[in-house]
Protein backbone atom coordinates (compact mmCIF):
# COMPACT_ATOMS: atom_id res chain seq x y z
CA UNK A 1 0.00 0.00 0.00
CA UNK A 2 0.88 3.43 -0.78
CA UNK A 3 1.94 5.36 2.73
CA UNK A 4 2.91 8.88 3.18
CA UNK A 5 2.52 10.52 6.62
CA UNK A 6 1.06 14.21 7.32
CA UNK A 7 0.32 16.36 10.00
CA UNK A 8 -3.31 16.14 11.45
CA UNK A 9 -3.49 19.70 10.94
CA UNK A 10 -2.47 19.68 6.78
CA UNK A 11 -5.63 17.00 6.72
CA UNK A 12 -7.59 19.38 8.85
CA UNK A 13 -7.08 21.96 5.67
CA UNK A 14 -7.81 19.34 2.79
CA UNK A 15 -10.91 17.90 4.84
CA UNK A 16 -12.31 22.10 5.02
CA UNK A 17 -11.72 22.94 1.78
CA UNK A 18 -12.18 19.72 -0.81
CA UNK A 19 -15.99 20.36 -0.47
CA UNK A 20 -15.45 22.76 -3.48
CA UNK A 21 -13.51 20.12 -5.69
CA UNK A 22 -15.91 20.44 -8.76
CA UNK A 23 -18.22 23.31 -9.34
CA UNK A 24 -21.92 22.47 -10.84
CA UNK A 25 -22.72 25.83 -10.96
CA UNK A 26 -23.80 25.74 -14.40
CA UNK A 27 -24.91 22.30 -14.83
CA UNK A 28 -28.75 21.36 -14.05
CA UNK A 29 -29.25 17.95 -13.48
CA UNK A 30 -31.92 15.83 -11.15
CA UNK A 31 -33.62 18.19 -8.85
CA UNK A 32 -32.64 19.89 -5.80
CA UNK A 33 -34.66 19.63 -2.84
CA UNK A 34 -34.60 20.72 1.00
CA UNK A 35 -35.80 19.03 4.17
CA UNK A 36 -36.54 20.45 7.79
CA UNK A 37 -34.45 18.00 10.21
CA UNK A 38 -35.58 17.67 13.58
CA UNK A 39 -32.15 15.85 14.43
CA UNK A 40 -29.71 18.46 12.97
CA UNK A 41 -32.08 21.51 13.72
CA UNK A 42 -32.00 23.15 10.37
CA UNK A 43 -32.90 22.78 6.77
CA UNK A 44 -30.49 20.20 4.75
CA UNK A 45 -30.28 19.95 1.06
CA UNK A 46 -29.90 17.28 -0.83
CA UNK A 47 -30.33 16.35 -4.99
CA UNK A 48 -32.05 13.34 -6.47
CA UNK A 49 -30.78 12.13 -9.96
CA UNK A 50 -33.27 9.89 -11.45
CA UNK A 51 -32.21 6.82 -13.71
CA UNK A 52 -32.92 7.68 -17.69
CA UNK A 53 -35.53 5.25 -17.90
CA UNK A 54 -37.13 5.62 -14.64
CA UNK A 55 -40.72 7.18 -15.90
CA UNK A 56 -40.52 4.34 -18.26
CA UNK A 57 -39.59 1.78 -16.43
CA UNK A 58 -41.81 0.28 -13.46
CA UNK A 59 -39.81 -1.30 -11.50
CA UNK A 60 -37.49 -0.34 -8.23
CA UNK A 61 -33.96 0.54 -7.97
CA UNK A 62 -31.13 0.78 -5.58
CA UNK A 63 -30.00 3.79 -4.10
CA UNK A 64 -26.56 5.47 -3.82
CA UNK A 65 -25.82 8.31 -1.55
CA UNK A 66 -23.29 10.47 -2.06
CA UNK A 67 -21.91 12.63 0.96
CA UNK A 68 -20.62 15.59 -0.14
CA UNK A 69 -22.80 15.78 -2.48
CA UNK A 70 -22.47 19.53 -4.13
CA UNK A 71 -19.04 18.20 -5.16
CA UNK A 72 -19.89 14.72 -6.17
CA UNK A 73 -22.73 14.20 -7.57
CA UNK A 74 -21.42 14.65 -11.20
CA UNK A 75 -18.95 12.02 -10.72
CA UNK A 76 -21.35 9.51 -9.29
CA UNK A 77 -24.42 10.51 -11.60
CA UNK A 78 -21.75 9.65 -14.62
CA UNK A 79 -20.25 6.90 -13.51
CA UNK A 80 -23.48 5.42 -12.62
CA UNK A 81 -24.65 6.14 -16.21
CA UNK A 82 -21.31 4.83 -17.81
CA UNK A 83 -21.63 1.54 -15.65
CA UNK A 84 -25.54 1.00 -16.25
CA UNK A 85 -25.08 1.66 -19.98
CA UNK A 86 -22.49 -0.94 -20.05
CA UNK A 87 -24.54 -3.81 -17.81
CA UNK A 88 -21.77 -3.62 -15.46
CA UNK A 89 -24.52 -2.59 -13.00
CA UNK A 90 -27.65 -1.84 -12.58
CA UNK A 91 -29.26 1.45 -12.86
CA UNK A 92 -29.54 3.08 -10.12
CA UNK A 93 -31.16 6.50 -7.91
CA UNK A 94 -28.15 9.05 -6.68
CA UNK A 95 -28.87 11.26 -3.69
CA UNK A 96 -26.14 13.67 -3.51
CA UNK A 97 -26.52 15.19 0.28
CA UNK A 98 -24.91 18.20 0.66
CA UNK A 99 -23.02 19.39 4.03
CA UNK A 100 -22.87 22.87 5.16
CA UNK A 101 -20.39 22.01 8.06
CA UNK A 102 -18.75 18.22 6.95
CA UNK A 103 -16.26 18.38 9.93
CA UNK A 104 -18.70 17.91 12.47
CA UNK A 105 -21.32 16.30 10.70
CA UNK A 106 -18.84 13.85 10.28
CA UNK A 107 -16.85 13.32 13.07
CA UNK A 108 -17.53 10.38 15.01
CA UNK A 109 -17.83 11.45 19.03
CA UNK A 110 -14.97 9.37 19.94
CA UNK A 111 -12.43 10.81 17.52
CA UNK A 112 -10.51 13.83 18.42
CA UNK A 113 -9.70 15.94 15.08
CA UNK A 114 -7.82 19.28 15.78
CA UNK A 115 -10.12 22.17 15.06
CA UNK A 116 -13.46 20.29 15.22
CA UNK A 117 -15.15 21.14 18.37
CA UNK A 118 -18.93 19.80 17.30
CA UNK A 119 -18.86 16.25 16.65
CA UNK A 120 -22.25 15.38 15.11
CA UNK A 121 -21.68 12.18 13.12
CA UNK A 122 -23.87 10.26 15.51
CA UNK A 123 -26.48 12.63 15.11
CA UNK A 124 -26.11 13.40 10.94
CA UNK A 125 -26.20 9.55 10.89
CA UNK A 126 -29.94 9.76 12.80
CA UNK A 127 -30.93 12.46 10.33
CA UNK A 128 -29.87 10.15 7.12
CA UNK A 129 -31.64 6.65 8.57
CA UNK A 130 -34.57 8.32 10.29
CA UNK A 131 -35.35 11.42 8.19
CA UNK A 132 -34.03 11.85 4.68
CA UNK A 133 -33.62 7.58 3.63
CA UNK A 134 -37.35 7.32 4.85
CA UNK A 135 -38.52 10.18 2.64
CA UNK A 136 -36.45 8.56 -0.43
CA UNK A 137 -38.08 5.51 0.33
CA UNK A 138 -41.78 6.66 0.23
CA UNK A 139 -40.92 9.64 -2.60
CA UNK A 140 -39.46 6.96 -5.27
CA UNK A 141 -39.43 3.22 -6.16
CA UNK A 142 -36.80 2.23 -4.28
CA UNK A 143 -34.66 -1.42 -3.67
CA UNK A 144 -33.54 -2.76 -0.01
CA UNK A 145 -29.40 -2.23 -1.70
CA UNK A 146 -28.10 1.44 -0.23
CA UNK A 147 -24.43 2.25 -1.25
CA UNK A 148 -22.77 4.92 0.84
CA UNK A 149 -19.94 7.30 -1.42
CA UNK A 150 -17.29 8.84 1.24
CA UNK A 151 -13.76 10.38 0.66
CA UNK A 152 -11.10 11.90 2.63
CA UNK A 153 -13.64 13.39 5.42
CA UNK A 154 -16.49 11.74 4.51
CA UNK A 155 -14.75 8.50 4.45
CA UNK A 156 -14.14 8.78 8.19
CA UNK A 157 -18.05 9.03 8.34
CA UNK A 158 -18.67 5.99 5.75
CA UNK A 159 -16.17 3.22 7.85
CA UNK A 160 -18.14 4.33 11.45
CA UNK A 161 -21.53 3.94 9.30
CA UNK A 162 -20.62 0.90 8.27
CA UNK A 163 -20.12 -0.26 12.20
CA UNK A 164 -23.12 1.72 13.20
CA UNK A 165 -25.65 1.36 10.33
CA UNK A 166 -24.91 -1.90 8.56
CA UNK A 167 -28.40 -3.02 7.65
CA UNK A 168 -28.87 1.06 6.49
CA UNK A 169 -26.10 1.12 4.16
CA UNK A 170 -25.64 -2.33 2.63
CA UNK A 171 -22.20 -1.54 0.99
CA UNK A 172 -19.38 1.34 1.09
CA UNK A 173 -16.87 2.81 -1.15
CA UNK A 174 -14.51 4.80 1.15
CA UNK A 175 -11.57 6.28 -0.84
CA UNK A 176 -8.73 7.60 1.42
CA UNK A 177 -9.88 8.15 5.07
CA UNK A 178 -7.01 9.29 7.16
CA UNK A 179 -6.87 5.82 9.31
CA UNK A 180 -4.01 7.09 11.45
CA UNK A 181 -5.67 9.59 13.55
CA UNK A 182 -6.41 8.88 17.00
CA UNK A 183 -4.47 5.45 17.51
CA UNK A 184 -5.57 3.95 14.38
CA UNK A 185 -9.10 4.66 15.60
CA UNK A 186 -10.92 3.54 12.23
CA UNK A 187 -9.52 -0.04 12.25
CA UNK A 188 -10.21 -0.18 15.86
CA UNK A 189 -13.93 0.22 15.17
CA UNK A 190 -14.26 -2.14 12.23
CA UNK A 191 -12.19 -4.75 13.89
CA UNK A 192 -14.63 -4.33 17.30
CA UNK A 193 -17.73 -4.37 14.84
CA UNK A 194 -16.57 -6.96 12.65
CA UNK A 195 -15.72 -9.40 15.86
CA UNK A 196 -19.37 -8.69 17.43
CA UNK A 197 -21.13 -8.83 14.39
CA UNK A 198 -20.82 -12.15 12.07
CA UNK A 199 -23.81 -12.43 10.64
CA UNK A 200 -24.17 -8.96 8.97
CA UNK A 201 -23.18 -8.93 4.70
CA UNK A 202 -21.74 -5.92 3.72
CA UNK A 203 -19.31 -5.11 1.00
CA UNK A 204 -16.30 -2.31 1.28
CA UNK A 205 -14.39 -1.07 -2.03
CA UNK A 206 -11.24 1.63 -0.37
CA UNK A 207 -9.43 3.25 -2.05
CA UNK A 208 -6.02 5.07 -1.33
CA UNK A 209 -3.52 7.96 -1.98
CA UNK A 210 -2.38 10.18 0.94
CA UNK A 211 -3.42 7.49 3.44
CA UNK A 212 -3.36 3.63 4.11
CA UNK A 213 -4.95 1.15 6.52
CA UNK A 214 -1.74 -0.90 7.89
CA UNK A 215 -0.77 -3.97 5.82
CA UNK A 216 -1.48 -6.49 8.50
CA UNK A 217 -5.32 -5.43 9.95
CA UNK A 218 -6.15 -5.09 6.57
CA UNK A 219 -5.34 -8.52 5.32
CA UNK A 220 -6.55 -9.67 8.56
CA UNK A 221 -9.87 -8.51 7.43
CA UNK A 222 -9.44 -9.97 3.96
CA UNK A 223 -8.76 -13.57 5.63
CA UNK A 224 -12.11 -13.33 7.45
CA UNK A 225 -14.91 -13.89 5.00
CA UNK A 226 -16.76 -15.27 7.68
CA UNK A 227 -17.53 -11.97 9.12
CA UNK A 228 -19.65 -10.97 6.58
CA UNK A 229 -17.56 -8.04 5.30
CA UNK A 230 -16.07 -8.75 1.42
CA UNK A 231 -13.39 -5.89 1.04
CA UNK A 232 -11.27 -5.01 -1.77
CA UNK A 233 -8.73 -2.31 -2.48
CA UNK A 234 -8.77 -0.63 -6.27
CA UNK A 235 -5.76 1.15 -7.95
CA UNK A 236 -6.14 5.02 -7.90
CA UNK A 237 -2.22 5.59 -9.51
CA UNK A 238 -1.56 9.27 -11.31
CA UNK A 239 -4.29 10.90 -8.77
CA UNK A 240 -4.15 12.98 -6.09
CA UNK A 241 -6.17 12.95 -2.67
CA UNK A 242 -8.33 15.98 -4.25
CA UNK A 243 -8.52 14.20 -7.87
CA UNK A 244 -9.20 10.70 -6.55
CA UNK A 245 -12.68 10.66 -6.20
CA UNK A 246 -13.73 11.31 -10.00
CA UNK A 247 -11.89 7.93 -10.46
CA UNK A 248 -12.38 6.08 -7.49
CA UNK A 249 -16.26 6.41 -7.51
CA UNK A 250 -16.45 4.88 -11.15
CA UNK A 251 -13.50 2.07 -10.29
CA UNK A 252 -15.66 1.55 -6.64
CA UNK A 253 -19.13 0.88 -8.48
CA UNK A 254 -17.53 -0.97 -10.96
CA UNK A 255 -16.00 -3.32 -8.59
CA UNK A 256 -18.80 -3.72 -6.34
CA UNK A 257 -20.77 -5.07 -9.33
CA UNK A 258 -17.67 -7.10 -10.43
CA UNK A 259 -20.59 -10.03 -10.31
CA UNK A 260 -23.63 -8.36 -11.92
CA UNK A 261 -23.24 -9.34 -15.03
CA UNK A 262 -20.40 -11.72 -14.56
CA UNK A 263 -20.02 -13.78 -17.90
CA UNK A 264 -18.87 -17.24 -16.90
CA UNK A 265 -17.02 -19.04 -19.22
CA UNK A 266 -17.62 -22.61 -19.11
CA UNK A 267 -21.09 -24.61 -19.31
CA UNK A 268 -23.12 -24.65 -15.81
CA UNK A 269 -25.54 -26.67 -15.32
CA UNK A 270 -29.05 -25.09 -14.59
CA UNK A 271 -28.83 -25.79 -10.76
CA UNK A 272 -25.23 -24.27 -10.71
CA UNK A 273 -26.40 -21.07 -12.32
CA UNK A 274 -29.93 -20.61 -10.23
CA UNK A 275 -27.45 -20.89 -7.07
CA UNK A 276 -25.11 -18.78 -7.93
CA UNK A 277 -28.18 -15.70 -8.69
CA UNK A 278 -29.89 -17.10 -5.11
CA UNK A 279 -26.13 -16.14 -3.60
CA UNK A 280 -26.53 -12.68 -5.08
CA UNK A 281 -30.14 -12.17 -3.96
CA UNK A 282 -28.53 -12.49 -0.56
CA UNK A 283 -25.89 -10.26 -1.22
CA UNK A 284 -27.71 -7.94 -3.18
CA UNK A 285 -30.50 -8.24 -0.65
CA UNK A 286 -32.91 -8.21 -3.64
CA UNK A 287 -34.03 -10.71 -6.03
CA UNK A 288 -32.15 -10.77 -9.10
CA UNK A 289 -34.38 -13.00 -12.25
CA UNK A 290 -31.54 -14.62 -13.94
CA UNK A 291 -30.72 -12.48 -17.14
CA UNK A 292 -31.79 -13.70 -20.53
CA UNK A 293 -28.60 -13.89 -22.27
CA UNK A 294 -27.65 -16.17 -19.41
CA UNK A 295 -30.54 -18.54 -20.13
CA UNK A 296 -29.49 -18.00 -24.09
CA UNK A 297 -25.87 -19.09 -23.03
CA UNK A 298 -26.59 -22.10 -21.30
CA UNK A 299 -29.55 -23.33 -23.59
CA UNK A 300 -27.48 -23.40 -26.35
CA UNK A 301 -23.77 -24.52 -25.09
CA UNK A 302 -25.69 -27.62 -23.58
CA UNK A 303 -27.65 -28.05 -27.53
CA UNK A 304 -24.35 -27.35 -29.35
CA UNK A 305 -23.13 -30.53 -26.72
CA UNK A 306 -25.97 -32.66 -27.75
CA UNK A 307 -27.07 -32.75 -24.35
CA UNK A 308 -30.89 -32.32 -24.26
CA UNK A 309 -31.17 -33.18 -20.77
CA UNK A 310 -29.01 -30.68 -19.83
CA UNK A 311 -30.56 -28.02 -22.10
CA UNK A 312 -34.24 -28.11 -21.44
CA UNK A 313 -34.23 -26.47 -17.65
CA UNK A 314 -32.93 -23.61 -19.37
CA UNK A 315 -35.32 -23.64 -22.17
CA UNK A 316 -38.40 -23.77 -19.52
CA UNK A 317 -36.91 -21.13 -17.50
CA UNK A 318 -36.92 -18.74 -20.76
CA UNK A 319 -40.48 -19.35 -21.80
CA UNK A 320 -41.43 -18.98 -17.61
CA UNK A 321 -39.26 -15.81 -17.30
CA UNK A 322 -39.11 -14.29 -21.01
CA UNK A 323 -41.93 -15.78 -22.92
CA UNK A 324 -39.97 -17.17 -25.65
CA UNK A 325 -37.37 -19.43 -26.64
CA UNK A 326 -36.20 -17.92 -29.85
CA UNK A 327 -33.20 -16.82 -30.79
CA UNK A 328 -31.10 -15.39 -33.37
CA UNK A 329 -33.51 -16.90 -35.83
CA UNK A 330 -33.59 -20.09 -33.54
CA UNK A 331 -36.37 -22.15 -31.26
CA UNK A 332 -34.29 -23.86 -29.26
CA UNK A 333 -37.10 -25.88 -28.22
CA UNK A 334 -37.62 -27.21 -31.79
CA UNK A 335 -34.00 -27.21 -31.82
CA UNK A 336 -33.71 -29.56 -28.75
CA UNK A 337 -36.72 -31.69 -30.50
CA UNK A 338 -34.52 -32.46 -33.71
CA UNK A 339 -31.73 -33.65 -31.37
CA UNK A 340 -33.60 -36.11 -29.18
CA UNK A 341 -35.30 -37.24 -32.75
CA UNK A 342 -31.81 -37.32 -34.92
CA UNK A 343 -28.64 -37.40 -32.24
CA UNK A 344 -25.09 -36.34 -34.11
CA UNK A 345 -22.76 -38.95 -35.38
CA UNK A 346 -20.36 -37.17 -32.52
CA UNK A 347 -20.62 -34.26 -30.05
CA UNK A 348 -18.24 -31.61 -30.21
CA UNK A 349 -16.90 -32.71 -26.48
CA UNK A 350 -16.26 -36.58 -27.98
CA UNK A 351 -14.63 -35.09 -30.99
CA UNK A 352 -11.90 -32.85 -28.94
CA UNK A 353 -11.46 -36.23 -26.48
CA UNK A 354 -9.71 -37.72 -29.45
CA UNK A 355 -6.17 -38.90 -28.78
CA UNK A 356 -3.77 -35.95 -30.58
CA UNK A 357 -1.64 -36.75 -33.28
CA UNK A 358 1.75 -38.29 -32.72
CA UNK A 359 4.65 -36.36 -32.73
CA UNK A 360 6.75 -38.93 -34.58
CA UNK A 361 4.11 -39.72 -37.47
CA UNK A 362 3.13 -35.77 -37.71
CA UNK A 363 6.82 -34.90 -38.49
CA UNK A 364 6.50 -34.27 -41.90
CA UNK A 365 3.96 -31.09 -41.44
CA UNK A 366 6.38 -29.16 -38.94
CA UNK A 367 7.06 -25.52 -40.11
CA UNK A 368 5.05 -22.89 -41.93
CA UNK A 369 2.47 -23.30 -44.85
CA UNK A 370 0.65 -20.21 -46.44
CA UNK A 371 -1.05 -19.16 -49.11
CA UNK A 372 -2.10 -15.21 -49.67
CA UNK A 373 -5.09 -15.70 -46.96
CA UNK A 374 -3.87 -18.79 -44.90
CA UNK A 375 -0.98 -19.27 -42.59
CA UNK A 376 -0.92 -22.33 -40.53
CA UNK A 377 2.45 -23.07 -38.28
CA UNK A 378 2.91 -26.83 -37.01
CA UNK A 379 5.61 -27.54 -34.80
CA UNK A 380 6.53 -30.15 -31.38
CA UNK A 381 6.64 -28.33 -28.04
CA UNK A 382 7.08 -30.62 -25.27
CA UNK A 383 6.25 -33.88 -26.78
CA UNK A 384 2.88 -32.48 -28.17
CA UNK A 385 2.08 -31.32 -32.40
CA UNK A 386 1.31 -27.81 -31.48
CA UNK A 387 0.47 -25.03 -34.14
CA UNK A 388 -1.41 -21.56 -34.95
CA UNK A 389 -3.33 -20.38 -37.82
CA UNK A 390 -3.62 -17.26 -39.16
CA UNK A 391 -5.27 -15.39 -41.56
CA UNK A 392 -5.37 -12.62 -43.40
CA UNK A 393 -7.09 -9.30 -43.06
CA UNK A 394 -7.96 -6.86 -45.66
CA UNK A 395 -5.23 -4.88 -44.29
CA UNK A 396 -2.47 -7.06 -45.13
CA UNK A 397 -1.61 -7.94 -41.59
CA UNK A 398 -1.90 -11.43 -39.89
CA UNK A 399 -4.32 -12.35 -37.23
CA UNK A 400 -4.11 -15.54 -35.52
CA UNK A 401 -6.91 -17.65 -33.75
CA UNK A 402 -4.75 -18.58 -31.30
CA UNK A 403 -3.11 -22.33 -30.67
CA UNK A 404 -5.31 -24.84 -32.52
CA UNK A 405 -5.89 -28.48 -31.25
CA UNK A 406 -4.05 -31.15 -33.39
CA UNK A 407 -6.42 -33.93 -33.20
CA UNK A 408 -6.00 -37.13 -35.41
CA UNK A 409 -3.81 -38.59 -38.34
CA UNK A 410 -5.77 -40.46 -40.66
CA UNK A 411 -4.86 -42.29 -44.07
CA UNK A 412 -1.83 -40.53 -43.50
CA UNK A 413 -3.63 -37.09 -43.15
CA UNK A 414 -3.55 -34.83 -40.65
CA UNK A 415 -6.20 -32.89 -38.68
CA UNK A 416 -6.66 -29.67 -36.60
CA UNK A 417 -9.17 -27.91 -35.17
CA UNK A 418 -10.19 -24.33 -33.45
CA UNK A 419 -13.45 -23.48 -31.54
CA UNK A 420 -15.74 -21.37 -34.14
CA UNK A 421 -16.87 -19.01 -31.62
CA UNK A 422 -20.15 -18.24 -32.40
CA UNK A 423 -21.35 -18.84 -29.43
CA UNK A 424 -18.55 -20.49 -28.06
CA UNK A 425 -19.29 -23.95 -28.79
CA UNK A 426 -21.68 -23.73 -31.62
CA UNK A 427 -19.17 -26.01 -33.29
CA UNK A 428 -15.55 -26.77 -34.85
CA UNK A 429 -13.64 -25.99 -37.25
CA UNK A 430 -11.83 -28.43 -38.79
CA UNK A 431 -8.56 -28.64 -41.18
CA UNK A 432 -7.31 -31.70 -43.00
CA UNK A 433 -4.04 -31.18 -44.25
CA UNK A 434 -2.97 -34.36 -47.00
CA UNK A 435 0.27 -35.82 -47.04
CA UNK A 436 2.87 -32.98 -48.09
CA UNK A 437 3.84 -33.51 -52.15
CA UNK A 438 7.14 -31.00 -53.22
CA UNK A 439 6.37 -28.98 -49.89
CA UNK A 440 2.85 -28.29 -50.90
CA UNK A 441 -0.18 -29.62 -48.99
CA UNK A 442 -3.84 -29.73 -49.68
CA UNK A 443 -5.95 -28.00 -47.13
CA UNK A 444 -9.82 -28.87 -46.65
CA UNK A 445 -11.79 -27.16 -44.60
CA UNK A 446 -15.06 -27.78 -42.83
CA UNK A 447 -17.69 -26.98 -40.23
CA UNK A 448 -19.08 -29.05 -37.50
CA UNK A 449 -21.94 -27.39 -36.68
CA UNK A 450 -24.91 -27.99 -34.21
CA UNK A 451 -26.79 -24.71 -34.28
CA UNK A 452 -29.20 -24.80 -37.21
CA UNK A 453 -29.26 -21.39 -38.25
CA UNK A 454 -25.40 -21.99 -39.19
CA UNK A 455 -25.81 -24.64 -40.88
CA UNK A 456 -25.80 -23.44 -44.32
CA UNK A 457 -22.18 -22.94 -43.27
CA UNK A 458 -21.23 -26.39 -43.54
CA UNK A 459 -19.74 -26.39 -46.96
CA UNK A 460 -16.07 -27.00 -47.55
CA UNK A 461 -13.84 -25.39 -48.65
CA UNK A 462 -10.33 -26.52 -50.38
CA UNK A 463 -6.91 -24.41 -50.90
CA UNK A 464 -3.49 -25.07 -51.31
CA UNK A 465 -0.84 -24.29 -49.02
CA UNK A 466 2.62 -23.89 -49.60
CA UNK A 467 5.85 -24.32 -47.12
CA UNK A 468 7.92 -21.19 -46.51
């Protein structure tokens, strides 16, 4: 971790002044509204930023809050929209509070800051879970998930909110909270929390620049999943403690979400999949339907397999969920039909189980054959007939697919094969190279294909290459 000490009172001068980091002056977004709190004693303002699609959409969201919020709310409003418009999480509501005295309203009552004599964080935490989260929740359709954004200042407030108001604020993105004031007071706190409270699930993304927790509570913490708390550190390099938070917010969501639309890649079975979205609803503390495309996936890696078994939980779940089974110009349902009906010759998992080609009788390919589109390079690495092929692009420069499976030797021919990758395993590729005649070999290619919209595809093709 990144350390650098400073004097409490240089911190006391960033923590007064960063609340004017980014000016909005000009910039009208959500609405700005005020409420009378009977806990603080005076009028507090806060803005709402709506999701895009929220009119259109009838359905609930989770909630981010964003302390600081007359210098923030930009950065979270865009990352959320950057994030949400990528699937990388869901959209979300963004209440940007904003703090007309942060030291106090953020100072816990058992930290001693120099220069803060009011220390109201017990009391601005009361005002957020009793007064202005209540009013959210019966203004706008909101989920049970509440993320709390805190930096420098404010992330002194966000790590004793997470201690104090766990099941308020379900996760926390704290970028660089001074953790050295007051005897390491922060970790202190967490450490008591997390040691009196196992059953709580909360998630913590920190980030640092000017400040650090120590090396060894911190991966204390990360050996404890038990506790309930899943933490993770994210690289803020080339900023500042004033520029981190543009950064830090987007790289904090982002990581929070890592699993939201986490694309797996290798076949699950339907029961493996439905767990893992039960897990998030947990987490989450929502429920989460399983996504379509994840359905899609599994349906048709489990038909491209020729396993019908395997395919058809996915296929009910689609019509149950979705209302449909079709896609890209495919029933899968018909699809999954035809294969109990007509099963392949061989599956795409028996053909890759066949024994590779020898080394010894697959000598005589070794080196480099190309024409003006196809380059394919053969050669033994560690006992095994390993190769590449290439091809060309209209620009004149190779592309490779990558190492390709040698799989077989017959009548003296030899054969290789790459995954066609659309979807990955909709089928093979497959290359028979003949015998090699004045350093020339004859090259026919076809596709084994499962998915019937592709199957027009399966037509070979046959070229000539020649050895460089």
């Amino acid at each position: 971790m990144f350390r650098r000490k400073i004097t409490t009172l240089l911190f006391f001068i960033l923590c007064s002044s960063i609340s004017i980091a980014q000016n909005s002056s000009d910039i009208v977004i959500g609405q700005t509204y005020e409420i009378q709190s009977a806990e603080m004693g005076e009028k507090r303002e806060y803005r709402v930023l709506l999701p895009k699609e929220y009119e259109s959409k009838n359905k609930a969201f989770p909630v981010i809050y964003v302390l600081d919020g007359q210098a923030y709310f930009l950065s979270a409003y865009s990352s959320v929209i950057a994030l949400s418009g990528l699937d990388a999480m869901p959209e979300a509501i963004v209440v940007a509070i904003s703090n007309h005295d942060r030291t106090s309203d953020m100072t816990p009552p058992d930290m001693d800051i120099p220069g803060v004599q009011a220390k109201n964080a017990d009391r601005f935490l009361e005002f957020l879970t009793k007064e202005l989260i209540p009013k959210i929740d019966r203004t706008y359709r909101t989920l049970p998930l509440r993320i709390l954004i805190g930096h420098s200042h404010g992330g002194i407030f966000g790590l004793y909110a997470l201690t104090k108001a766990s099941e308020t604020f379900r996760w926390h993105i704290v970028l660089d909270p001074p953790m050295h004031l007051n005897q390491s007071y922060l970790e202190r706190i967490i450490d008591d929390h997390l040691t009196q409270n196992s059953q709580f699930s909360s998630r913590l993304v920190i980030g640092w620049n000017r400040y650090s927790w120590s090396d060894e509570n911190w991966k204390e913490i990360q050996r404890k999943p038990d506790t309930g708390l899943r933490a993770w550190e994210i690289d803020l390099d080339g900023e500042t403690h004033s520029s981190m938070y543009h950064m830090g917010i987007y790289k904090g969501l982002k990581q929070l979400f890592a699993d939201h639309n986490y694309k797996h890649n290798q076949v699950l079975t339907f029961e493996a999949l439905k767990n893992r979205y039960q897990r998030l609803n947990e987490e989450y503390g929502y429920s989460i339907p399983i996504p379509i495309w994840a359905l899609r996936y599994g349906a048709i890696e489990h038909l491209t397999s020729a396993d019908p078994d395997m395919a058809r939980p996915f296929i009910n779940a689609l019509k149950i969920l979705y209302g449909t089974t079709d896609m890209l110009g495919d029933d899968t349902e018909q699809w999954l039909n035809q294969l109990v009906s007509n099963p392949p010759e061989i599956t795409r998992a028996e053909y890759l189980d066949l024994k590779d080609a020898d080394v010894k009788e697959s000598s005589d390919f070794f080196g480099i054959w190309e024409n003006e589109e196809y380059k394919i390079e053969l050669k033994e690495e560690k006992g095994r007939v390993v190769g590449r092929l290439g091809q060309r692009m209209p620009d004149g420069e190779w592309r490779f697919q990558g190492l390709i499976k040698v799989i077989r030797k017959t009548n003296g021919d030899l054969e290789i094969v790459h995954p066609n990758g659309v979807p990955p395993l909709s089928g093979l590729i497959v290359y028979r190279l003949s015998v090699p005649d004045n350093n020339r070999t004859k090259v026919e290619q076809r596709f084994m294909v499962y998915w019937p919209s592709m199957q027009g595809r399966n037509r070979p093709k046959i070229f000539t290459l020649k050895k460089n």
